[in-house]
Each structure stands twice: as C-alpha cells, then as structure tokens.
PDB file of N, CA and C in Angstrom:
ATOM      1  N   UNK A   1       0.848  -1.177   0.000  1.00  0.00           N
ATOM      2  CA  UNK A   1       0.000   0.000   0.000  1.00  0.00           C
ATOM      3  C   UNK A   1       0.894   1.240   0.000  1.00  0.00           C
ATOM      4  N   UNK A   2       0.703   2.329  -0.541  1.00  0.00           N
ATOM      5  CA  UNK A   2       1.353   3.523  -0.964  1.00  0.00           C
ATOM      6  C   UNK A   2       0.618   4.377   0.402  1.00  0.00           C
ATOM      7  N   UNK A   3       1.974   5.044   0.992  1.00  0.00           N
ATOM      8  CA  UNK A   3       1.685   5.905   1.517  1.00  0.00           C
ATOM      9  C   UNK A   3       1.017   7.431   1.311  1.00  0.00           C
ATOM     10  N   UNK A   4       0.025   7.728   1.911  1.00  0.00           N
ATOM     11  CA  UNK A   4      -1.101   8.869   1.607  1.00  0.00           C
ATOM     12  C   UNK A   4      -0.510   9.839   1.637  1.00  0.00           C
ATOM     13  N   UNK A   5      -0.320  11.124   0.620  1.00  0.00           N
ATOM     14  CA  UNK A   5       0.798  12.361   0.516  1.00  0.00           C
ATOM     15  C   UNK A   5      -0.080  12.856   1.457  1.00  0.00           C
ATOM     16  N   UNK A   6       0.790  14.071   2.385  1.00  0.00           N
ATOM     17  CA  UNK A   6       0.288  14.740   3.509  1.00  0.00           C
ATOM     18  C   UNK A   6      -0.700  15.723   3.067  1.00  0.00           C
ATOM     19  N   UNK A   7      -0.831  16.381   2.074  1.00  0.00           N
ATOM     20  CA  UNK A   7      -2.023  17.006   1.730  1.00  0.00           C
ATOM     21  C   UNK A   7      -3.375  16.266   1.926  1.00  0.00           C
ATOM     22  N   UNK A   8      -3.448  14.997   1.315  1.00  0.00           N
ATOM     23  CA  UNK A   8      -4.523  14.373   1.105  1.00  0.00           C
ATOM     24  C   UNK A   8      -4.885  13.647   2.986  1.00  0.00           C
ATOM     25  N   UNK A   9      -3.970  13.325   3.491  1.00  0.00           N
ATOM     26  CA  UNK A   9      -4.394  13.225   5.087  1.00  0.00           C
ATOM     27  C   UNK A   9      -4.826  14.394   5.884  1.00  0.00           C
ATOM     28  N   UNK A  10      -4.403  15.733   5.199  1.00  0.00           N
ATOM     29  CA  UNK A  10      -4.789  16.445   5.860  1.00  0.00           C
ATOM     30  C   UNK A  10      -6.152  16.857   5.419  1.00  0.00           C
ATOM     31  N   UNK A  11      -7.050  16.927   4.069  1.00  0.00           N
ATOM     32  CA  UNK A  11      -7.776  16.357   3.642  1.00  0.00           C
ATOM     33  C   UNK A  11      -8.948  15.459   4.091  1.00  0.00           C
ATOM     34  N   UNK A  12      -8.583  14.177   4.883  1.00  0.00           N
ATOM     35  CA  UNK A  12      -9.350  12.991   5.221  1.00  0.00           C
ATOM     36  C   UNK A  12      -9.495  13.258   6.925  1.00  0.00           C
ATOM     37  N   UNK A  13      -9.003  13.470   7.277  1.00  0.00           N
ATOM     38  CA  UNK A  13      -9.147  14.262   8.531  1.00  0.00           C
ATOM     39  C   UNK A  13      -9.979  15.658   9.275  1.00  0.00           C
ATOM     40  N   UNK A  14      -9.825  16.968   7.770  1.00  0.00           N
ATOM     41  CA  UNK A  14     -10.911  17.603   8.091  1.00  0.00           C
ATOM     42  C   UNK A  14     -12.050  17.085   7.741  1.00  0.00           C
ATOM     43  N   UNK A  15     -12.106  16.247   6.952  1.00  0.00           N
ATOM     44  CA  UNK A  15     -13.564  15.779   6.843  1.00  0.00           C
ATOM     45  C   UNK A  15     -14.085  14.996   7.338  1.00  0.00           C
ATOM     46  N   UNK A  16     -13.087  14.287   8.069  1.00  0.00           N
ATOM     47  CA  UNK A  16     -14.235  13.776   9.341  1.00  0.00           C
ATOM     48  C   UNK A  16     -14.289  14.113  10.462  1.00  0.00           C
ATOM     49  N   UNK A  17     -13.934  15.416  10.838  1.00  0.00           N
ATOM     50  CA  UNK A  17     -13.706  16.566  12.072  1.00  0.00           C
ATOM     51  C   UNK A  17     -14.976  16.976  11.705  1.00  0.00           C
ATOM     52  N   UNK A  18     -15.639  17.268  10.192  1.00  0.00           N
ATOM     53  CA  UNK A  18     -16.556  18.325   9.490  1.00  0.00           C
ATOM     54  C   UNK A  18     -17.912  16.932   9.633  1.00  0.00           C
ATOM     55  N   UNK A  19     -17.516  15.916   9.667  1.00  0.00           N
ATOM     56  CA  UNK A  19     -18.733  14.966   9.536  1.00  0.00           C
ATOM     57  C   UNK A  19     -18.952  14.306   8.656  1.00  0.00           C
ATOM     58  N   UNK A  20     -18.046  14.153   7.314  1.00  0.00           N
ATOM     59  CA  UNK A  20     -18.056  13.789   5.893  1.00  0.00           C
ATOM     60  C   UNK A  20     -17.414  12.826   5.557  1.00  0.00           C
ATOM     61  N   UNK A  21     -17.894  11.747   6.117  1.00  0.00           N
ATOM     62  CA  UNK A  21     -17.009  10.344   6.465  1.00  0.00           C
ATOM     63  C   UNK A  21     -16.785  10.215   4.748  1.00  0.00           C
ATOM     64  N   UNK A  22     -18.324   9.834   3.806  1.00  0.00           N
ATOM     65  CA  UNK A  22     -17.993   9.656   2.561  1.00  0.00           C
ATOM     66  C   UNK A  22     -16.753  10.231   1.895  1.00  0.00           C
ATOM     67  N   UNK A  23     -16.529  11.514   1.852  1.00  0.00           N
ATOM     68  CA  UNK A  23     -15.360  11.987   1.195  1.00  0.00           C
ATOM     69  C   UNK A  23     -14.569  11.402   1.855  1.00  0.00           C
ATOM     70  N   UNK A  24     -14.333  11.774   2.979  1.00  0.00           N
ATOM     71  CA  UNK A  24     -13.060  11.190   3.740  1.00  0.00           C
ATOM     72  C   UNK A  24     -12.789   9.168   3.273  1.00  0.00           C
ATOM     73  N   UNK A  25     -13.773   8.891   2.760  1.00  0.00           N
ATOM     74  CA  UNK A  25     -13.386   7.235   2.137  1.00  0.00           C
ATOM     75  C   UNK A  25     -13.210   7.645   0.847  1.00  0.00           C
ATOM     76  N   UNK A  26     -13.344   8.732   0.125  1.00  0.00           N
ATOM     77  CA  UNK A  26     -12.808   8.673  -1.365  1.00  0.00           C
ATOM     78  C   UNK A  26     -12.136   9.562  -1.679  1.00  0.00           C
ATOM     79  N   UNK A  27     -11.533  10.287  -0.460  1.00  0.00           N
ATOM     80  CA  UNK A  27      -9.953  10.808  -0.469  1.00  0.00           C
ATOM     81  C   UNK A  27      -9.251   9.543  -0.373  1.00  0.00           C
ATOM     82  N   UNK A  28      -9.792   8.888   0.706  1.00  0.00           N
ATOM     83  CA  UNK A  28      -8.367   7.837   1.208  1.00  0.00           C
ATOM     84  C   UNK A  28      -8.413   6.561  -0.423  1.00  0.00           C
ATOM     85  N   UNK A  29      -9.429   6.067  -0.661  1.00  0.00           N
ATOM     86  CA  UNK A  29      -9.385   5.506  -2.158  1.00  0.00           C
ATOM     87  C   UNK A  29      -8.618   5.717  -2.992  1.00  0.00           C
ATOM     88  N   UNK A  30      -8.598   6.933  -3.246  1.00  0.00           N
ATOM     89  CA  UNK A  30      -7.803   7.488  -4.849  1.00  0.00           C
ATOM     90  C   UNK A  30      -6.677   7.690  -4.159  1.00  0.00           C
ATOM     91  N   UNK A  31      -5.933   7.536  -2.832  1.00  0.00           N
ATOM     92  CA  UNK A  31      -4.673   7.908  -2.228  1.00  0.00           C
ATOM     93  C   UNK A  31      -4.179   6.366  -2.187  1.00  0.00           C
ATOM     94  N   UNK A  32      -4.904   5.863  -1.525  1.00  0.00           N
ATOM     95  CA  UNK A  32      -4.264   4.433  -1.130  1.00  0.00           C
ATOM     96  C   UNK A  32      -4.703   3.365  -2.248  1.00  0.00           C
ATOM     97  N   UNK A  33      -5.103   3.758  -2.744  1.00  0.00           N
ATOM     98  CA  UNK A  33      -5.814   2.659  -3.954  1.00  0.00           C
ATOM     99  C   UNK A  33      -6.701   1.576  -3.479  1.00  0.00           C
ATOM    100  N   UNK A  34      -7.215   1.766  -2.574  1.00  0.00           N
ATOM    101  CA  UNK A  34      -7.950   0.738  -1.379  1.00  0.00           C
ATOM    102  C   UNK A  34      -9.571   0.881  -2.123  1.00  0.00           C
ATOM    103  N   UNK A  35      -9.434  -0.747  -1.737  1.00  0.00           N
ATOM    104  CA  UNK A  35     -11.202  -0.840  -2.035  1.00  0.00           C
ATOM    105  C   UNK A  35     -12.165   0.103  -1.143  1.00  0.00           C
ATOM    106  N   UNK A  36     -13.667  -0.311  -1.497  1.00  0.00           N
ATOM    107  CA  UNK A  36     -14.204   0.644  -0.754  1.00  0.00           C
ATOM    108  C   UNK A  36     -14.532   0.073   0.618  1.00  0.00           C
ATOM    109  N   UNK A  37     -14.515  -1.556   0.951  1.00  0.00           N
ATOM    110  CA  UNK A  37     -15.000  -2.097   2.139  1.00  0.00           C
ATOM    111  C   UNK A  37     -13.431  -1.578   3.247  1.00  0.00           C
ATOM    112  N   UNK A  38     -12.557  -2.045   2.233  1.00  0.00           N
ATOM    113  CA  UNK A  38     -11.242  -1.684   2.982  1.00  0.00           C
ATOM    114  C   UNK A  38     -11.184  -0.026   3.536  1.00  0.00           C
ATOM    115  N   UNK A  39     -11.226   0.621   2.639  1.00  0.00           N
ATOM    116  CA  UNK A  39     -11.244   2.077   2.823  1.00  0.00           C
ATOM    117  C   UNK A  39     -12.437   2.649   4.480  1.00  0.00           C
ATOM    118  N   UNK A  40     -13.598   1.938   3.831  1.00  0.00           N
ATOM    119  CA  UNK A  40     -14.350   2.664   4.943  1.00  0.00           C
ATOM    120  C   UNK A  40     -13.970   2.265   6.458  1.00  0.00           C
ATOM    121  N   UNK A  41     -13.799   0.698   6.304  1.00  0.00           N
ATOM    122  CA  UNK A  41     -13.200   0.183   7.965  1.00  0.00           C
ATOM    123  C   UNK A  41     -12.141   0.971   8.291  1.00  0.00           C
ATOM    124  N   UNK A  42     -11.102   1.851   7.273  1.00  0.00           N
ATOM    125  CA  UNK A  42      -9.853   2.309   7.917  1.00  0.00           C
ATOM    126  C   UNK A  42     -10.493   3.405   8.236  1.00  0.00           C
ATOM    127  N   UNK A  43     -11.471   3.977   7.684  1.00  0.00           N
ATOM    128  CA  UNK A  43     -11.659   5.356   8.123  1.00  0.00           C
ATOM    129  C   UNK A  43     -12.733   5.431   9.259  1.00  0.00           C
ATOM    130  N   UNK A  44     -13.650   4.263   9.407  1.00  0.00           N
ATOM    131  CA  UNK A  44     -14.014   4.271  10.835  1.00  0.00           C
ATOM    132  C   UNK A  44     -13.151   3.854  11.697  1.00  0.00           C
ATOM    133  N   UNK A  45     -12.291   3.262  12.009  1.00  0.00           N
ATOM    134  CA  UNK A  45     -10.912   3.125  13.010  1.00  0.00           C
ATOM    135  C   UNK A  45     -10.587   4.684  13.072  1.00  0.00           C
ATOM    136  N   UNK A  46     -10.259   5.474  11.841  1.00  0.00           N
ATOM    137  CA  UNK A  46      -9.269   6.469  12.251  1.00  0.00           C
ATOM    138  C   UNK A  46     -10.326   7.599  13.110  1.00  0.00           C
ATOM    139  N   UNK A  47     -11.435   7.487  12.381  1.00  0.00           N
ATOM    140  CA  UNK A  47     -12.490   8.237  13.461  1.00  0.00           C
ATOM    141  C   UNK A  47     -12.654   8.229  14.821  1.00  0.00           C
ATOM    142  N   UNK A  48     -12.930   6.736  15.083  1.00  0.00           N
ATOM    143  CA  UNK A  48     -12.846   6.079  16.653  1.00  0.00           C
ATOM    144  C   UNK A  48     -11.872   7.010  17.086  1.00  0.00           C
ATOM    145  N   UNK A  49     -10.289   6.860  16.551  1.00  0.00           N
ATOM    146  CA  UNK A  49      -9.530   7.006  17.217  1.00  0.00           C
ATOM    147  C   UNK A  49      -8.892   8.755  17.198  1.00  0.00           C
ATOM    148  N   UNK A  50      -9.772   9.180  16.008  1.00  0.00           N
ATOM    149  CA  UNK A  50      -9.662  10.936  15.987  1.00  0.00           C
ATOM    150  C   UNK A  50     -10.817  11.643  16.853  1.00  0.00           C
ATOM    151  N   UNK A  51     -11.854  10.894  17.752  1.00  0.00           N
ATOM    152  CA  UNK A  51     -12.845  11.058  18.373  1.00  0.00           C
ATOM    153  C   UNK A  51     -11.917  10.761  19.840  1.00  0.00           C
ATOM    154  N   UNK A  52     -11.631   9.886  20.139  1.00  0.00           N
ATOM    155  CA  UNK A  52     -10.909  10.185  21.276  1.00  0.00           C
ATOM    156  C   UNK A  52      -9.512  10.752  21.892  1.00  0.00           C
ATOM    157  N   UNK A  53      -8.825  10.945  20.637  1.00  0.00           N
ATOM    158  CA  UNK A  53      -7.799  11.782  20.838  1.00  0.00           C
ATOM    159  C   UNK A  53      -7.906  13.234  21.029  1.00  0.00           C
ATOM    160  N   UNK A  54      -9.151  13.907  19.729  1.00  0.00           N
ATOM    161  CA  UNK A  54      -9.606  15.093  19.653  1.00  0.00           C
ATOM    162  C   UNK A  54     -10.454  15.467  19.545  1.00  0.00           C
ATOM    163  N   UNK A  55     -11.602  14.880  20.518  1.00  0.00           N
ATOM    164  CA  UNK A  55     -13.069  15.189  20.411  1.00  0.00           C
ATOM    165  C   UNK A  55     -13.533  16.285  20.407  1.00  0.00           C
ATOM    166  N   UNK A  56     -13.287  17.530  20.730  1.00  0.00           N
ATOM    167  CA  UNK A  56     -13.695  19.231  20.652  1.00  0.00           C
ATOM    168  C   UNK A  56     -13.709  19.273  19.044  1.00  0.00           C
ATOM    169  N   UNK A  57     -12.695  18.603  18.268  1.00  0.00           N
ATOM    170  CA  UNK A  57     -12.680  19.213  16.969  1.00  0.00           C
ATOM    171  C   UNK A  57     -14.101  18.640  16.262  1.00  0.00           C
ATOM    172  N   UNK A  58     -14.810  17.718  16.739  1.00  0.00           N
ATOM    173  CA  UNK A  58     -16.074  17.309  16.013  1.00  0.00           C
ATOM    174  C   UNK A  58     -17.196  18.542  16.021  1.00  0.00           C
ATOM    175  N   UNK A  59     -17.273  18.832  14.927  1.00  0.00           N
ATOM    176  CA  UNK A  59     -18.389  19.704  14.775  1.00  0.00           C
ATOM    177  C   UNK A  59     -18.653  20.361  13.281  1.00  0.00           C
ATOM    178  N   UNK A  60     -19.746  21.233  13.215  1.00  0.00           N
ATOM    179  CA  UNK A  60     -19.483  21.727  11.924  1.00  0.00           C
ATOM    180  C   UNK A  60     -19.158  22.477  11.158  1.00  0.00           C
ATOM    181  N   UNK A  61     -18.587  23.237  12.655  1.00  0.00           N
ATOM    182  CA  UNK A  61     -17.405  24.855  12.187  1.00  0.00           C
ATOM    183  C   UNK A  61     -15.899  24.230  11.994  1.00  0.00           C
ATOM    184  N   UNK A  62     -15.760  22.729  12.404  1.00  0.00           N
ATOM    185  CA  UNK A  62     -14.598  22.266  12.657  1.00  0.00           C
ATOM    186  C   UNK A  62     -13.196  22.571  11.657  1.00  0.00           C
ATOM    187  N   UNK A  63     -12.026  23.114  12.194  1.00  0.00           N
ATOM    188  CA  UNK A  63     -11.171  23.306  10.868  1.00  0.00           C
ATOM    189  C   UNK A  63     -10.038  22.794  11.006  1.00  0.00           C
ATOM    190  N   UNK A  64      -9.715  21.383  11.393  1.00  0.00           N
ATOM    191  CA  UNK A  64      -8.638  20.970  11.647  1.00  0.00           C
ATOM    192  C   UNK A  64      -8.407  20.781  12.707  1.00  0.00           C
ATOM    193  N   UNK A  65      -6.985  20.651  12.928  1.00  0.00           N
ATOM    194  CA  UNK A  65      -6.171  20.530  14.054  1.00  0.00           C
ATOM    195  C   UNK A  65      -5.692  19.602  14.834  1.00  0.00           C
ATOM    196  N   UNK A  66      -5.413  19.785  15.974  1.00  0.00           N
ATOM    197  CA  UNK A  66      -4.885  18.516  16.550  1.00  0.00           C
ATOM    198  C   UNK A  66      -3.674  17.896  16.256  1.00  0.00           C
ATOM    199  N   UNK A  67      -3.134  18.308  15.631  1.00  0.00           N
ATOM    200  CA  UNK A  67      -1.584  17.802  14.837  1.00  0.00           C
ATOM    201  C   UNK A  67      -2.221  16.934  13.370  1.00  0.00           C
ATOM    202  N   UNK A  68      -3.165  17.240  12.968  1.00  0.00           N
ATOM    203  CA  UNK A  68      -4.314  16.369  12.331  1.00  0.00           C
ATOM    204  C   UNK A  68      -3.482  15.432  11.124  1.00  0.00           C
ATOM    205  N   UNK A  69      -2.162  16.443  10.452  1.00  0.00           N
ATOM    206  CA  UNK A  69      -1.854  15.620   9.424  1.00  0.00           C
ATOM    207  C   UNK A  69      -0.314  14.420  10.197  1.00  0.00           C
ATOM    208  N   UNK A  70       0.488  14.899  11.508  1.00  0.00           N
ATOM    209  CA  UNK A  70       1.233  13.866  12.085  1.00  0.00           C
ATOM    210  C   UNK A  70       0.539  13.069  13.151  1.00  0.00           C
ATOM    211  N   UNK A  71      -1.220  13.236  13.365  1.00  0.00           N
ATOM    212  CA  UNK A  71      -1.966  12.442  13.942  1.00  0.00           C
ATOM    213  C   UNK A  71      -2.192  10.917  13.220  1.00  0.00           C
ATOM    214  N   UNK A  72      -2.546  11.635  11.979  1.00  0.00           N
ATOM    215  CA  UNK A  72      -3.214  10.530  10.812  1.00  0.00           C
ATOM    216  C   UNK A  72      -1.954   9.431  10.361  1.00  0.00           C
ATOM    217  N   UNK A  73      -0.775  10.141  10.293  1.00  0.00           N
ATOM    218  CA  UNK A  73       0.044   9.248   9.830  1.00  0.00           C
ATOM    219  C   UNK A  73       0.279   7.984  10.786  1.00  0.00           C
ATOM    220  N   UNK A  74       0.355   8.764  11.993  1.00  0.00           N
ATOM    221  CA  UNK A  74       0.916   7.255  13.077  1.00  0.00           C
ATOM    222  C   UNK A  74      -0.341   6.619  13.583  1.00  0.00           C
ATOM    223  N   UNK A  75      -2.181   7.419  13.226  1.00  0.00           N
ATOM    224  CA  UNK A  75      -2.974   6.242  13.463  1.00  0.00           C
ATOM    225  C   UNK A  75      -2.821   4.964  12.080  1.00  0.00           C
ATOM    226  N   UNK A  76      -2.366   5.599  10.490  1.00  0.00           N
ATOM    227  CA  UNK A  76      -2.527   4.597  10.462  1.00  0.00           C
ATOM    228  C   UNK A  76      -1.421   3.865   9.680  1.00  0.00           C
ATOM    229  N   UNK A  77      -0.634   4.455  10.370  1.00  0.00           N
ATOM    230  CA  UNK A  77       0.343   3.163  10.801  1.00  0.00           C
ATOM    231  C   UNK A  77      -0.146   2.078  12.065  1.00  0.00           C
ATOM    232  N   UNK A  78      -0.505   2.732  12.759  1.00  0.00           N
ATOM    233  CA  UNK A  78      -0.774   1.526  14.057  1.00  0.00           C
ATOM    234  C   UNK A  78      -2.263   0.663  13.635  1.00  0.00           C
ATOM    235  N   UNK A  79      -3.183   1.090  12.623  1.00  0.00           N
ATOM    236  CA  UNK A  79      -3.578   0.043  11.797  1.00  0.00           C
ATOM    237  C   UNK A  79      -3.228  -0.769  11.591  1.00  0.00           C
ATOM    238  N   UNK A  80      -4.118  -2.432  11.932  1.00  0.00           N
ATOM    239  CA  UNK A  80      -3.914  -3.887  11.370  1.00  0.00           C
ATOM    240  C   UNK A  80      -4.311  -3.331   9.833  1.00  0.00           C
ATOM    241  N   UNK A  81      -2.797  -4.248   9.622  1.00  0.00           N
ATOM    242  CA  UNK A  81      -3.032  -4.928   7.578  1.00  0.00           C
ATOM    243  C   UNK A  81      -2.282  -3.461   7.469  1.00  0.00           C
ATOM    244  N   UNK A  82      -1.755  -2.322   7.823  1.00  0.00           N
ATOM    245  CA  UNK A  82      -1.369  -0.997   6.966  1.00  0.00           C
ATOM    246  C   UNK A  82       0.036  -1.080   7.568  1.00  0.00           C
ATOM    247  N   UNK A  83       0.900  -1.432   6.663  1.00  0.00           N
ATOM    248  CA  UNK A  83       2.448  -1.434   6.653  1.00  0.00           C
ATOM    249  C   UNK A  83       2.646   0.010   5.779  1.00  0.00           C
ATOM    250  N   UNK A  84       2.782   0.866   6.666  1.00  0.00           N
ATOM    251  CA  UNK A  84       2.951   2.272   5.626  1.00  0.00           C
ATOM    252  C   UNK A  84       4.883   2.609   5.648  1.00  0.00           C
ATOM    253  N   UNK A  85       5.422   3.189   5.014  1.00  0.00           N
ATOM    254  CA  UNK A  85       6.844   3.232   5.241  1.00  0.00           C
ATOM    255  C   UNK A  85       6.800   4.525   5.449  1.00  0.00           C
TER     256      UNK A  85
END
C-alpha cells in the first residue's frame, strides 16, 4: 500500500472533524488505492480514534487541528493490515 501524501491526510481528517465520512473514504481511495469495504473500515478506526484523541474538533465549524496531518500518519500506521513506510 502507498503511503497517503500529507495534503490528502490532511484532507481525510478535516472531513471527518466536518462529519463527511464519505469523502473522507474517497480521499483515502484514490490515495491508497484501497477498495471501498477496505477504505471505509480504515476510516471508521481512524475516526474512533480521531474522536478520542480530539473530540472538541467534532463539529461543523470544525477546521482541523490537533496535529491532524502527524496524527493521521501514526494512526494509520498503528492500523492492522497498513504497513505504511
């Protein structure tokens, strides 16, 4: 699997800070080349785990943050099945 350029994590992250899980699975698609069953399980994991790291940012003024794009990288690295380099 190809690692996600930091634009596009930063990307998949406001949008599910914003509530927009869909995009946020077809950013990560066209980044990772991941199916769509694959794609959505990673992006509900990274939610779970962007919900309890940075729960204030959920909302619908939400604009980031949180370290959002060196957050995303090491959740998903610590993803089962995502060997990212």
């Amino acid at each position: 699997m190809t690692e996600i350029p930091e634009e596009n994590a930063a990307a998949i992250t406001k949008a599910l800070f914003a509530g927009r899980k869909i995009e946020a699975i077809k950013i990560y698609r066209d980044s990772a080349g991941a199916g769509l069953k694959e794609a959505k399980e990673a992006m509900d994991r990274l939610e779970a785990e962007l919900h309890e790291e940075c729960p204030e940012k959920f909302s619908a003024s939400a604009k980031g943050g949180c370290g959002a794009v060196l957050l995303f990288g090491g959740m998903l690295a610590a993803l089962a099945g995502w060997g990212m380099a």
